[in-house]
C-alpha atoms as a PDB file:
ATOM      1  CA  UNK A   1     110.687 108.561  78.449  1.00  0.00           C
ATOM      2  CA  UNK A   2     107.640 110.210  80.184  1.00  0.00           C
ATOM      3  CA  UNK A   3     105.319 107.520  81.059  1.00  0.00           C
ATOM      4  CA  UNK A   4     102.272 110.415  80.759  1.00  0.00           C
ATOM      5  CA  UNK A   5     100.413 110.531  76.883  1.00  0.00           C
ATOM      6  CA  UNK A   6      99.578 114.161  75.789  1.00  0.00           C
ATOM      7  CA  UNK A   7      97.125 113.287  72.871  1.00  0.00           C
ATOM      8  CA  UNK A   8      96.266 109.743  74.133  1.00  0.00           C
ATOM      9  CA  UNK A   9      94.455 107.718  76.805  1.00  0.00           C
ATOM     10  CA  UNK A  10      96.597 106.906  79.878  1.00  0.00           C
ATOM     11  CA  UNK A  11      95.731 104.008  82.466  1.00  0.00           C
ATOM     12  CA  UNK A  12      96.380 104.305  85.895  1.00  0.00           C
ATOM     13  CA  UNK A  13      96.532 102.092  88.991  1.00  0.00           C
ATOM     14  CA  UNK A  14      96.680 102.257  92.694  1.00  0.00           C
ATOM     15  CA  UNK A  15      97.831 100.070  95.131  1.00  0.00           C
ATOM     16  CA  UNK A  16      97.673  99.995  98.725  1.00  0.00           C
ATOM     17  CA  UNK A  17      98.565  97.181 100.876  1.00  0.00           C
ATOM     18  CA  UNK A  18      99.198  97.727 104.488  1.00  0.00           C
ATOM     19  CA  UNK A  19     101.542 100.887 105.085  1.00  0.00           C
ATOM     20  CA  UNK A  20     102.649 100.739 100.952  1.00  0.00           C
ATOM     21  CA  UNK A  21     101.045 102.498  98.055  1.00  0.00           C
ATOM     22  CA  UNK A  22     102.414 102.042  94.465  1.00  0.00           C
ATOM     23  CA  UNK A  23     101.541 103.869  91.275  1.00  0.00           C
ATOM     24  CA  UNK A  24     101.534 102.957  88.014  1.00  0.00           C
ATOM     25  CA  UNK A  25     100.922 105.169  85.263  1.00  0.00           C
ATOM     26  CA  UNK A  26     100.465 102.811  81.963  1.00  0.00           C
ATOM     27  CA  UNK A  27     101.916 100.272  83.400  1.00  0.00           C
ATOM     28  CA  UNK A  28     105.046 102.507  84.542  1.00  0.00           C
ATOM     29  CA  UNK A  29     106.071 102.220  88.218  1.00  0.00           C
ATOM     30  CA  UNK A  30     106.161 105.886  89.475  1.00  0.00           C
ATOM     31  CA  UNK A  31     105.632 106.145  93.111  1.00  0.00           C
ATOM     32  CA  UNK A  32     106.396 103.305  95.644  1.00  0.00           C
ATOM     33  CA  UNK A  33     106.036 104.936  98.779  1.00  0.00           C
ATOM     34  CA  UNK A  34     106.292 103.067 102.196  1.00  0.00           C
ATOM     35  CA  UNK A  35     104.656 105.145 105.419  1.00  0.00           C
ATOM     36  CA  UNK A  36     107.085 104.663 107.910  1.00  0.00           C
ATOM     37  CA  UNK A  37     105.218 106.752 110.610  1.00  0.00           C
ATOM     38  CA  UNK A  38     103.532 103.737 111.854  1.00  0.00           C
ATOM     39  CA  UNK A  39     102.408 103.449 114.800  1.00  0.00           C
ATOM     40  CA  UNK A  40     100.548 106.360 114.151  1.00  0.00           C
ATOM     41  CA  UNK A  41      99.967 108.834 117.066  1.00  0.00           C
ATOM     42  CA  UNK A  42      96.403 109.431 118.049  1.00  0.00           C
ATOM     43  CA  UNK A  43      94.406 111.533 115.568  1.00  0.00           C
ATOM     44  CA  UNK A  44      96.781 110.680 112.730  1.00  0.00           C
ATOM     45  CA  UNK A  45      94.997 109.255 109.720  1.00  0.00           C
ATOM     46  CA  UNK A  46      97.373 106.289 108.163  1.00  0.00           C
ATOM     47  CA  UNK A  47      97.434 106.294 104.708  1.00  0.00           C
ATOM     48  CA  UNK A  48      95.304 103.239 103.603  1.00  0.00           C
ATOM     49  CA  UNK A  49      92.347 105.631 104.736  1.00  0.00           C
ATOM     50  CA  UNK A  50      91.366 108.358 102.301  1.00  0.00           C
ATOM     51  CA  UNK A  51      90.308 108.823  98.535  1.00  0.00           C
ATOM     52  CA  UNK A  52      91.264 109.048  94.626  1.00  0.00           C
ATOM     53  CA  UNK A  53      90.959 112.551  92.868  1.00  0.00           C
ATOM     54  CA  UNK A  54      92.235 113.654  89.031  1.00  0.00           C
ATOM     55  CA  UNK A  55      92.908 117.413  88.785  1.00  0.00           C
ATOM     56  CA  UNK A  56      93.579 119.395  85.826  1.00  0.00           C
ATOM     57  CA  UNK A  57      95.458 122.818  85.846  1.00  0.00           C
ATOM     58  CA  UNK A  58      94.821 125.553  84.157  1.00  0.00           C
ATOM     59  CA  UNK A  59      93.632 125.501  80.359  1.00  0.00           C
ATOM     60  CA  UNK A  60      93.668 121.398  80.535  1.00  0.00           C
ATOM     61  CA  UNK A  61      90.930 119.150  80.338  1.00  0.00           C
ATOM     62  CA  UNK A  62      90.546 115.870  81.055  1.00  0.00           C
ATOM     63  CA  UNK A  63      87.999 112.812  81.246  1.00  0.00           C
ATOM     64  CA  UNK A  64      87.620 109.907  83.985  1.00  0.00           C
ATOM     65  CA  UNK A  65      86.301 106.655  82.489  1.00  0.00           C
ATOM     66  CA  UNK A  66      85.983 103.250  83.810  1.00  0.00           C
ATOM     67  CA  UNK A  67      87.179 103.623  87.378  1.00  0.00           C
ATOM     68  CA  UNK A  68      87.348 100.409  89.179  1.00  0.00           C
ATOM     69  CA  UNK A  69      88.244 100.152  93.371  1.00  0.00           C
ATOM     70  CA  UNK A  70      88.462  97.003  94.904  1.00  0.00           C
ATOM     71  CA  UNK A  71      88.405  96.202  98.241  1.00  0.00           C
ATOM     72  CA  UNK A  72      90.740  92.862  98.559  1.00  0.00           C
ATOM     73  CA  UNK A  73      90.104  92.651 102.128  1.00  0.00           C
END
């Protein structure tokens, strides 16, 4: 089952700890992805730096509501 609602709100999360981000997508584990690069060479940018962005394609709209980042440091 697709974890993604057409014609419904979805709810999405990020985490990253250390060299580990995981994704949920309503409450659906779809990416747990583990940067194995590290050390990093100089000039690379690990992935715990960086930002969130939505995109829509084409014809499809979409709304952001309610976005909540927490630094647990």
């Amino acid at each position: 089952m697709d974890p993604v609602f057409l014609d419904a709100p979805n709810h999405y999360a990020v985490e990253v700890v250390g060299n580990t981000i995981k994704f949920w997508v309503n409450g659906n584990l779809v990416i747990d992805y583990v940067d194995d690069t590290v050390p990093y060479e100089n000039g690379a940018v690990p992935l715990t730096y960086g930002g969130l962005q939505f995109d829509w394609d084409w014809e499809s709209v979409g709304w952001v509501d309610n976005v909540v980042v927490t630094d647990m440091r």
